[in-house]
C-alpha atoms as a PDB file:
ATOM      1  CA  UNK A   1       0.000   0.000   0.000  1.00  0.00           C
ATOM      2  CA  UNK A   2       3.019   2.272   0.868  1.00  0.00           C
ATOM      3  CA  UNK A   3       4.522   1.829  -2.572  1.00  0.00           C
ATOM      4  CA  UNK A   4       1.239   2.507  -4.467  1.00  0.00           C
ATOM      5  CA  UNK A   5       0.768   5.696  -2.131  1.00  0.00           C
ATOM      6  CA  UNK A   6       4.067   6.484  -3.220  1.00  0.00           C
ATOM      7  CA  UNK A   7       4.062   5.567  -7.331  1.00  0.00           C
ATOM      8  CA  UNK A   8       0.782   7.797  -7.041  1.00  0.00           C
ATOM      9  CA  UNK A   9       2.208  10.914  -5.376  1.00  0.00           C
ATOM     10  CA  UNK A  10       5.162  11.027  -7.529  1.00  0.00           C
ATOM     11  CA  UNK A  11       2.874  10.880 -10.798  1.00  0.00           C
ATOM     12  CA  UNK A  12       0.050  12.888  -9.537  1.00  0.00           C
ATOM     13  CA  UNK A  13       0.398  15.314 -12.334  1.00  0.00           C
ATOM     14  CA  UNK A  14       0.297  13.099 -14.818  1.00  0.00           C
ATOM     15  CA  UNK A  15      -2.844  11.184 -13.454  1.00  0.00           C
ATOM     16  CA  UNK A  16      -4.834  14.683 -12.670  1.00  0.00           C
ATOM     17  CA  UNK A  17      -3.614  15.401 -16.646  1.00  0.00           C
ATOM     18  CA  UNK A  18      -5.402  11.558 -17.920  1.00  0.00           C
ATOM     19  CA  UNK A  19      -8.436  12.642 -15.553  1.00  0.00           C
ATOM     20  CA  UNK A  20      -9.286  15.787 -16.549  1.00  0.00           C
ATOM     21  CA  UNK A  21      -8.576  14.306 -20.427  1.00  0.00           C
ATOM     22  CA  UNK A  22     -10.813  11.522 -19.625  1.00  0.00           C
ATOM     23  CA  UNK A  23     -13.650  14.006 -17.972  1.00  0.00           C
ATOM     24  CA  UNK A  24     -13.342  16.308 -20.998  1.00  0.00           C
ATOM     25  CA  UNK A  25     -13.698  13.551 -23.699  1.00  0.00           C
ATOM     26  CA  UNK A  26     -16.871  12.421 -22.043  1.00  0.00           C
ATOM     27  CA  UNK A  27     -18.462  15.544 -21.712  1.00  0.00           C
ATOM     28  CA  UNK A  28     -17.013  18.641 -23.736  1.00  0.00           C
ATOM     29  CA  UNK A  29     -15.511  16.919 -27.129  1.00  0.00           C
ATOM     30  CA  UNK A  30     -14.532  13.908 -28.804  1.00  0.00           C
ATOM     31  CA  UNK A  31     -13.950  12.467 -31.753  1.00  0.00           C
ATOM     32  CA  UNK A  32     -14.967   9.463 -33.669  1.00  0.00           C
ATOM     33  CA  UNK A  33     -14.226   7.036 -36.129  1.00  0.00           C
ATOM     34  CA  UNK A  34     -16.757   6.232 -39.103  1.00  0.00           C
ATOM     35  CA  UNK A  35     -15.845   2.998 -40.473  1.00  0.00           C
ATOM     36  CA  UNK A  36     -18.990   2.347 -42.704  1.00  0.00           C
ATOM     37  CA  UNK A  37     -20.273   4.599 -45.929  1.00  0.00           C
ATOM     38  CA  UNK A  38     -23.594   5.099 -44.784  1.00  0.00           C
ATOM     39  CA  UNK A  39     -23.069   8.872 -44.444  1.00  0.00           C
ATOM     40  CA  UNK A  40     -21.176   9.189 -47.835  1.00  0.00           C
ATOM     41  CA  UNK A  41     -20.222  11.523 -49.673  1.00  0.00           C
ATOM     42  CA  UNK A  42     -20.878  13.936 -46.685  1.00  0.00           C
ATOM     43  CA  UNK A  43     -18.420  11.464 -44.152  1.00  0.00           C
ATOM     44  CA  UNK A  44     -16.120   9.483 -46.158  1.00  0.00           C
ATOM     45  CA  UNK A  45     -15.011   6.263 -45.382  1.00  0.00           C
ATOM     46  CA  UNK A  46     -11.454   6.648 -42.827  1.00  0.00           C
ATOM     47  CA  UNK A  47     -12.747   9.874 -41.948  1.00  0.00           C
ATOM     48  CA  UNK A  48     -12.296  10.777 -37.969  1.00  0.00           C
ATOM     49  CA  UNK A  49     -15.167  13.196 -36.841  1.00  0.00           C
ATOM     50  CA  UNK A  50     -15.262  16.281 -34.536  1.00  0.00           C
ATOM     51  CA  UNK A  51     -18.186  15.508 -31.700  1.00  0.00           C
ATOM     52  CA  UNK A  52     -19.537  18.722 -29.817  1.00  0.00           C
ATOM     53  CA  UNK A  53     -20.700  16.747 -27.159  1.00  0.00           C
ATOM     54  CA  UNK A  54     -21.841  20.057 -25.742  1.00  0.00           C
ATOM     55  CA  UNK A  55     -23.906  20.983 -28.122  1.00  0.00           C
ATOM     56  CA  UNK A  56     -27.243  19.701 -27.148  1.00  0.00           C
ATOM     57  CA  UNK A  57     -26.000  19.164 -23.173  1.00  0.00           C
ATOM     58  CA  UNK A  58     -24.228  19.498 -20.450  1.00  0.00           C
ATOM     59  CA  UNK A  59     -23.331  15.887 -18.994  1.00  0.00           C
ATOM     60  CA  UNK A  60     -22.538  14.352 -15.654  1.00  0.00           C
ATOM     61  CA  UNK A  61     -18.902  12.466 -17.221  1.00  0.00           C
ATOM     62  CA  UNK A  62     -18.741   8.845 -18.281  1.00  0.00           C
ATOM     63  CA  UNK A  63     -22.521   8.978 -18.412  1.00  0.00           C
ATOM     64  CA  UNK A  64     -25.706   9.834 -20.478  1.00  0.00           C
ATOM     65  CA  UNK A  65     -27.468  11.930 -17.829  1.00  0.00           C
ATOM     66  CA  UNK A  66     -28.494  15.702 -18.861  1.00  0.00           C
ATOM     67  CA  UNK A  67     -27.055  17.980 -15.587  1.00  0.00           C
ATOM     68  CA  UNK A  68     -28.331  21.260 -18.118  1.00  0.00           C
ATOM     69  CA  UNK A  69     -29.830  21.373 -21.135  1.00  0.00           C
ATOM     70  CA  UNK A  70     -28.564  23.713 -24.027  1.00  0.00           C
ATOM     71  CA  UNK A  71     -30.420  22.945 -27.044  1.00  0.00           C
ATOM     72  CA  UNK A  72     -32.054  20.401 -29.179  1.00  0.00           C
ATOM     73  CA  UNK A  73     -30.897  18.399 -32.684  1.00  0.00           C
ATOM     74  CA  UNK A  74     -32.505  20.349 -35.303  1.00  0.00           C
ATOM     75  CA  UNK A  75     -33.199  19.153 -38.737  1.00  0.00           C
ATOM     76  CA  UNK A  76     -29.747  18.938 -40.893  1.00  0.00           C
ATOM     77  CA  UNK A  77     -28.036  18.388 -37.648  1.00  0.00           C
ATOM     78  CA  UNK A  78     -25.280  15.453 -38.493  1.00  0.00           C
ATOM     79  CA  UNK A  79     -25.169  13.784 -34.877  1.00  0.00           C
ATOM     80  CA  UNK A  80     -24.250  11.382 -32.978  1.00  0.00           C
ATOM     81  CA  UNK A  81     -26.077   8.546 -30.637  1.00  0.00           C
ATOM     82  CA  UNK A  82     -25.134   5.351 -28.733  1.00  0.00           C
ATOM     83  CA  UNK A  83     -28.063   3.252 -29.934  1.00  0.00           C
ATOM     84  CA  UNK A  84     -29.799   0.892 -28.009  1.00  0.00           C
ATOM     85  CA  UNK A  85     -31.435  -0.794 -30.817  1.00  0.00           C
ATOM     86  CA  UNK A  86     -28.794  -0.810 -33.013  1.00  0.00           C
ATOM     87  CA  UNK A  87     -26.801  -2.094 -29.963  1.00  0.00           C
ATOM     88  CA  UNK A  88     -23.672   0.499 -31.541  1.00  0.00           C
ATOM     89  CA  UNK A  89     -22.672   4.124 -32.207  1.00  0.00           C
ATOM     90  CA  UNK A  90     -24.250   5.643 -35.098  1.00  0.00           C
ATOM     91  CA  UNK A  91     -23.669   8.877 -37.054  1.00  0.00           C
ATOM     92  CA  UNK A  92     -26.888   9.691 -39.131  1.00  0.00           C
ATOM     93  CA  UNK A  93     -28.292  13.094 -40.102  1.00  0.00           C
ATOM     94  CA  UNK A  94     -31.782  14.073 -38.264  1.00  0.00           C
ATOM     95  CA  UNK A  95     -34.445  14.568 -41.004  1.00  0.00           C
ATOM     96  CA  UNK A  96     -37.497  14.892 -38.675  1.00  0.00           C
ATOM     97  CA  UNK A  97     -37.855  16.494 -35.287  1.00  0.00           C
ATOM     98  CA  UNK A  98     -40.750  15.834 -32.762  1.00  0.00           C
ATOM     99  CA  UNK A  99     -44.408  16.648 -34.940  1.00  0.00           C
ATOM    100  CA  UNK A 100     -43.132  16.019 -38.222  1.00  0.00           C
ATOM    101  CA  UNK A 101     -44.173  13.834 -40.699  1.00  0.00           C
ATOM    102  CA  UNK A 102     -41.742  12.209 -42.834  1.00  0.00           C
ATOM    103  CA  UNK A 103     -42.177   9.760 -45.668  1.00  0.00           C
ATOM    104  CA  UNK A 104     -40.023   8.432 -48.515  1.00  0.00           C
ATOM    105  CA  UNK A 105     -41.669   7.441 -52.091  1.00  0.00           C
ATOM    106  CA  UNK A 106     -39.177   6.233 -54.287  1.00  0.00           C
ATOM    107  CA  UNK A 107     -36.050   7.645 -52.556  1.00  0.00           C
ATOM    108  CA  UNK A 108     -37.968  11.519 -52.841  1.00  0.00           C
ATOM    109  CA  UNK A 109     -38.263  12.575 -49.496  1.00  0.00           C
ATOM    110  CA  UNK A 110     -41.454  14.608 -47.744  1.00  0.00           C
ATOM    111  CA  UNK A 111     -41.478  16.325 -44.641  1.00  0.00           C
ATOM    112  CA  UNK A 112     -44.908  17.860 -43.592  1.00  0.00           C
ATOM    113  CA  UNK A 113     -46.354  17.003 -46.908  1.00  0.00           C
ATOM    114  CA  UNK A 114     -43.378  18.806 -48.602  1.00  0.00           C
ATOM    115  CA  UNK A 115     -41.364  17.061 -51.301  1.00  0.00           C
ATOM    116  CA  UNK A 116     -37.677  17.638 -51.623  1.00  0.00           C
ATOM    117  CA  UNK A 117     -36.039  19.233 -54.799  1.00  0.00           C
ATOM    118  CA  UNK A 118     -33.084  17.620 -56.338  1.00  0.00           C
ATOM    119  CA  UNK A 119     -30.456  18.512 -58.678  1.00  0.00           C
ATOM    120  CA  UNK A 120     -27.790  16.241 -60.023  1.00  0.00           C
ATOM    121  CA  UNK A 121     -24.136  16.333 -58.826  1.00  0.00           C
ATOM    122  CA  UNK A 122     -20.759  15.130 -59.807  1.00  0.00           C
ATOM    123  CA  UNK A 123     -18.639  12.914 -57.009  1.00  0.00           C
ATOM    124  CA  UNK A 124     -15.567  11.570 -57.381  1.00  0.00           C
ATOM    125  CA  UNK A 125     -13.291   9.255 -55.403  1.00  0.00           C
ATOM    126  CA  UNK A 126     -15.878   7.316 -53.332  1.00  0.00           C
ATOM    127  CA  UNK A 127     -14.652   3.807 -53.677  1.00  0.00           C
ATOM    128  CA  UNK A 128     -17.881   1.841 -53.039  1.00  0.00           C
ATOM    129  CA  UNK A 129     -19.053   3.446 -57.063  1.00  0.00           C
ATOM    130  CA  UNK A 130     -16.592   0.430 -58.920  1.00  0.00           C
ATOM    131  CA  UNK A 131     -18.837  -2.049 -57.237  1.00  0.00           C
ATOM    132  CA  UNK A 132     -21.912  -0.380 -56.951  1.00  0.00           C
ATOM    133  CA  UNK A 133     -22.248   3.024 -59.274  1.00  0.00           C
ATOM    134  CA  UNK A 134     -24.139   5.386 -57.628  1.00  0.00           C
ATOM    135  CA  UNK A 135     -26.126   9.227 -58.801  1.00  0.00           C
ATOM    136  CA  UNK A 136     -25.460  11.987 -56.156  1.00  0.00           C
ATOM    137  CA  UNK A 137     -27.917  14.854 -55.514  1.00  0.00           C
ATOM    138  CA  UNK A 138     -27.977  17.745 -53.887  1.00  0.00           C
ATOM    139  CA  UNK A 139     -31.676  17.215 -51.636  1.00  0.00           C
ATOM    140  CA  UNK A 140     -32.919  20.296 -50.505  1.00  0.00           C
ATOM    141  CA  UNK A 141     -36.669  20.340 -48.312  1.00  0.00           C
ATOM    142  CA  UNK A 142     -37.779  22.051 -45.153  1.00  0.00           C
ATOM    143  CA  UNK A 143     -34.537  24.092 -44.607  1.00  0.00           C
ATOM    144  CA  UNK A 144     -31.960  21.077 -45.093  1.00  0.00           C
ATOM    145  CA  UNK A 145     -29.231  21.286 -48.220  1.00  0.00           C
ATOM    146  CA  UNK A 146     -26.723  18.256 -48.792  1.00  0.00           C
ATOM    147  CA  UNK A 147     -25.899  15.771 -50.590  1.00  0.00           C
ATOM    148  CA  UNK A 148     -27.246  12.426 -50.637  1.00  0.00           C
ATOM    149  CA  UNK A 149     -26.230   9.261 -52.577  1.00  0.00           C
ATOM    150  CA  UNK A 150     -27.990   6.650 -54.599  1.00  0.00           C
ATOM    151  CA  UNK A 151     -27.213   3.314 -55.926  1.00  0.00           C
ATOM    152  CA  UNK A 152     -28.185   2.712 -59.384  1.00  0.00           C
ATOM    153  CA  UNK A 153     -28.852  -0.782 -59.262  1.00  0.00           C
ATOM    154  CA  UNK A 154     -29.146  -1.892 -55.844  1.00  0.00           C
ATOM    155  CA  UNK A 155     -31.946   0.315 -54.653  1.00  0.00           C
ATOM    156  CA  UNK A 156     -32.404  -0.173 -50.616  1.00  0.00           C
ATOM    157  CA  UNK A 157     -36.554  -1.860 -49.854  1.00  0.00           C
ATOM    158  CA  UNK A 158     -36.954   0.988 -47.484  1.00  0.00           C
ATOM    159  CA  UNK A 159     -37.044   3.203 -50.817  1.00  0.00           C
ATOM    160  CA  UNK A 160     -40.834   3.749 -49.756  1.00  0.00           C
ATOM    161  CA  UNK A 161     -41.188   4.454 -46.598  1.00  0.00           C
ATOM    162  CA  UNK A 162     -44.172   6.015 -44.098  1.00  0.00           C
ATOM    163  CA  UNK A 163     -45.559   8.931 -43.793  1.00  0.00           C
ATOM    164  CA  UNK A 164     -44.797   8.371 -40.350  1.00  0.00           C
ATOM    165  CA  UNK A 165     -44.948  10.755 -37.456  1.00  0.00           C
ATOM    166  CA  UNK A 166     -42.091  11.822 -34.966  1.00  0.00           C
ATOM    167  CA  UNK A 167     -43.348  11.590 -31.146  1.00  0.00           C
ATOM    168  CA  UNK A 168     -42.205  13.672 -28.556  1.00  0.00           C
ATOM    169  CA  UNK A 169     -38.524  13.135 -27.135  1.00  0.00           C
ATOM    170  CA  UNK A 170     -37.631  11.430 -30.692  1.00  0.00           C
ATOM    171  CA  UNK A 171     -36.097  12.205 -33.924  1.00  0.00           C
ATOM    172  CA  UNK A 172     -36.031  10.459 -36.994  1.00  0.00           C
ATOM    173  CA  UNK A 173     -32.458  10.316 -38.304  1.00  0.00           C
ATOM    174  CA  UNK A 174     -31.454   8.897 -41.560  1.00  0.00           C
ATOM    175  CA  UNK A 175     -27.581   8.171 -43.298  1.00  0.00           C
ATOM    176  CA  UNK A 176     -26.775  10.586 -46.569  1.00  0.00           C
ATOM    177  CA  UNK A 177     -26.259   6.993 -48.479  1.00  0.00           C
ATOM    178  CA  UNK A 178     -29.659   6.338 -48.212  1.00  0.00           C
ATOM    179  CA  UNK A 179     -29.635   2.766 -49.941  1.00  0.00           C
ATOM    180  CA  UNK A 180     -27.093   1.178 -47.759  1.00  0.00           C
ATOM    181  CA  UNK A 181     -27.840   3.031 -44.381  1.00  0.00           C
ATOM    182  CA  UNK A 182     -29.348   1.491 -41.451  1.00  0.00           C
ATOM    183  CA  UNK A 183     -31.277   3.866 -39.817  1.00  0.00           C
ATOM    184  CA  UNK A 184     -35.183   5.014 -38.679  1.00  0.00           C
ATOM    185  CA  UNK A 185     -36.488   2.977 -41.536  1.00  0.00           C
ATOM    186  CA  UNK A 186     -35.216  -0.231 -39.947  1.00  0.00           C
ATOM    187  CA  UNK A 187     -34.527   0.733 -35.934  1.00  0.00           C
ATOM    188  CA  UNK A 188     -38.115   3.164 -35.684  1.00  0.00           C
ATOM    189  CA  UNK A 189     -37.207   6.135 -33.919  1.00  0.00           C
ATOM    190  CA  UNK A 190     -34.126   7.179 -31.720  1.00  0.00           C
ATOM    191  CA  UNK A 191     -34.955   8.657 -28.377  1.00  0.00           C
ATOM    192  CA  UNK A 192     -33.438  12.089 -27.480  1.00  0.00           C
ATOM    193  CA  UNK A 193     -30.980  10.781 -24.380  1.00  0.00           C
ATOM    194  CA  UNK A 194     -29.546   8.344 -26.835  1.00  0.00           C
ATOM    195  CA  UNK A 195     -28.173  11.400 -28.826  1.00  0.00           C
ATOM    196  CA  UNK A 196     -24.661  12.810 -27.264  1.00  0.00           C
ATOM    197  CA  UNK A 197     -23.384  15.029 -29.677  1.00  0.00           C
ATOM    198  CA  UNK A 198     -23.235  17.622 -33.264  1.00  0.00           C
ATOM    199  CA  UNK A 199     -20.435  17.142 -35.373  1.00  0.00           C
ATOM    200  CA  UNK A 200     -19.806  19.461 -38.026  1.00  0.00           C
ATOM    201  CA  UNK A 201     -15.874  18.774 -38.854  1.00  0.00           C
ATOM    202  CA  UNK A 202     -13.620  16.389 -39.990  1.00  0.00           C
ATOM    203  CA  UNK A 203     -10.439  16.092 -37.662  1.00  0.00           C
ATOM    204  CA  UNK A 204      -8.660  14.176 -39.958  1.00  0.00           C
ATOM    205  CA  UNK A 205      -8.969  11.554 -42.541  1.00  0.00           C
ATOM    206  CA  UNK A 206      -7.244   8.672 -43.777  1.00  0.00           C
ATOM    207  CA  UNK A 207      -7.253   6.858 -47.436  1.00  0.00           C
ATOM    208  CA  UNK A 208      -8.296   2.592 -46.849  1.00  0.00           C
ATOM    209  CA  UNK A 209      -7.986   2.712 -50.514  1.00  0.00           C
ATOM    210  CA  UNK A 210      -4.477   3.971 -50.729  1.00  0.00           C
ATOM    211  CA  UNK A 211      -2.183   2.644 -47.835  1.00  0.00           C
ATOM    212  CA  UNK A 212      -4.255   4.355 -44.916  1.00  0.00           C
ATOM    213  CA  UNK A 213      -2.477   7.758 -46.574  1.00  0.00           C
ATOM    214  CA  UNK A 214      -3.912  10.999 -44.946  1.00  0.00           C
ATOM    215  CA  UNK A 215      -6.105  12.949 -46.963  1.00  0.00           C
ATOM    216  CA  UNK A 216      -4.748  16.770 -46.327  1.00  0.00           C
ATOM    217  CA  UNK A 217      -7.793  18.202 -48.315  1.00  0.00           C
ATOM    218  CA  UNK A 218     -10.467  16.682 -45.769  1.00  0.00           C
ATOM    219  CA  UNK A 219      -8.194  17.852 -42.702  1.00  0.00           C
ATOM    220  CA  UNK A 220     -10.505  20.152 -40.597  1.00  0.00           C
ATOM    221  CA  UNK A 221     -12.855  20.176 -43.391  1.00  0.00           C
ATOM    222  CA  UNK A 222     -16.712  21.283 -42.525  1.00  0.00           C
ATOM    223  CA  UNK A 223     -19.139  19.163 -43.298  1.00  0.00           C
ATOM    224  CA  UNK A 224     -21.809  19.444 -45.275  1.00  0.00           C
ATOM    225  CA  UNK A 225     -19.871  21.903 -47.149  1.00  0.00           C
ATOM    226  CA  UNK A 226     -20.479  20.756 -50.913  1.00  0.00           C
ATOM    227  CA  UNK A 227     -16.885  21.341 -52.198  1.00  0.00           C
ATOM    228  CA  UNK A 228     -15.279  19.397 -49.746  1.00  0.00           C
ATOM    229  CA  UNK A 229     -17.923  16.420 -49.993  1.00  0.00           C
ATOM    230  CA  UNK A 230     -17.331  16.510 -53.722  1.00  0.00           C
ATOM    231  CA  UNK A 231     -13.641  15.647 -53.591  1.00  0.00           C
END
């Protein structure tokens, strides 16, 4: 007990330094990982994400209880959530807030009876398109702008989808890539204290494709800024 007294004094600094990183992580900001395409083009595959996990709340550390509340996830918001039903950590964009109706016919999306407006895009380097070739657009409805993707011959069942309505204390969050993404139209609704953060950045990113090579363009990159989704 003496010596572990001891080995503690004599790195107290150090431990206090781990602490207050491991406090901060939990409850300020984070980052995370995406290892799946189900937010392409917006996230790329080997990108590492900036997570505000102040953005919505203020959070007793280490755990998912609200000590103040700042704000809600508004549509657009890209966020993230440790999913019960998914039984993982997702990142998926919120598409409808509590009230809304939301349906999908044939990949066009409606919120409150509204249909979205699309215009074609041109994406390159997304390496899923040699196996499965995909048509980008740029979806705009109900105050939301980005970019979605769309295989062109593997077109997800969940194409059609509701109308369904968003109860109170849940969103409905869907992935940019919508025919790959598993999301609302499979899990139902995600409940509010499940979401823990905003992230609008890339940290940094790094190339599967090419030898795990950094990509400098998508350093601190924002997202759902069209140029930098394009590259």
């Amino acid at each position: 007990m003496r010596a572990l007294l001891q080995l503690l004094s004599r790195n107290k600094g150090f431990i206090a330094f781990m602490l207050g990183m491991i406090v901060f992580r939990s409850a300020c900001a984070d980052w995370s990982v995406v290892p799946t395409g189900s937010m392409q083009p917006t996230i790329r595959i080997g990108d590492r994400i900036l997570v505000d996990k102040a953005a919505y709340d203020i959070r007793l550390p280490l755990t998912h209880i609200s000590l103040i509340h700042l704000a809600d996830p508004q549509r657009g918001d890209i966020v993230v959530l440790d999913s019960h039903a998914a039984h993982e950590r997702l990142v998926k964009r919120v598409i409808g807030v509590p009230g809304d109706e939301v349906a999908l016919r044939a990949n066009v999306l409606y919120v409150n009876g509204t249909p979205a407006t699309y215009s074609p895009v041109t994406v390159t380097g997304i390496h899923d398109d040699l196996q499965d070739p995909a048509s980008y657009e740029m979806e705009r409805v109900a105050g939301m702008q980005h970019l979605i993707r769309l295989s062109l011959y593997r077109p997800s069942e969940k194409r059609d989808f509701g109308p369904v309505t968003v109860p109170a204390g849940q969103y409905l969050l869907m992935g940019d890539d919508r025919d790959i993404s598993m999301d609302s139209r499979y899990f139902g609704f995600f409940p509010r204290k499940e979401i823990v953060g905003r992230s609008r950045y890339v940290a940094l990113s790094l190339d599967p494709d090419n030898d795990y090579l950094p990509r400098k363009r998508r350093f601190a990159a924002r997202l759902d800024d069209s140029g930098n989704a394009l590259e």
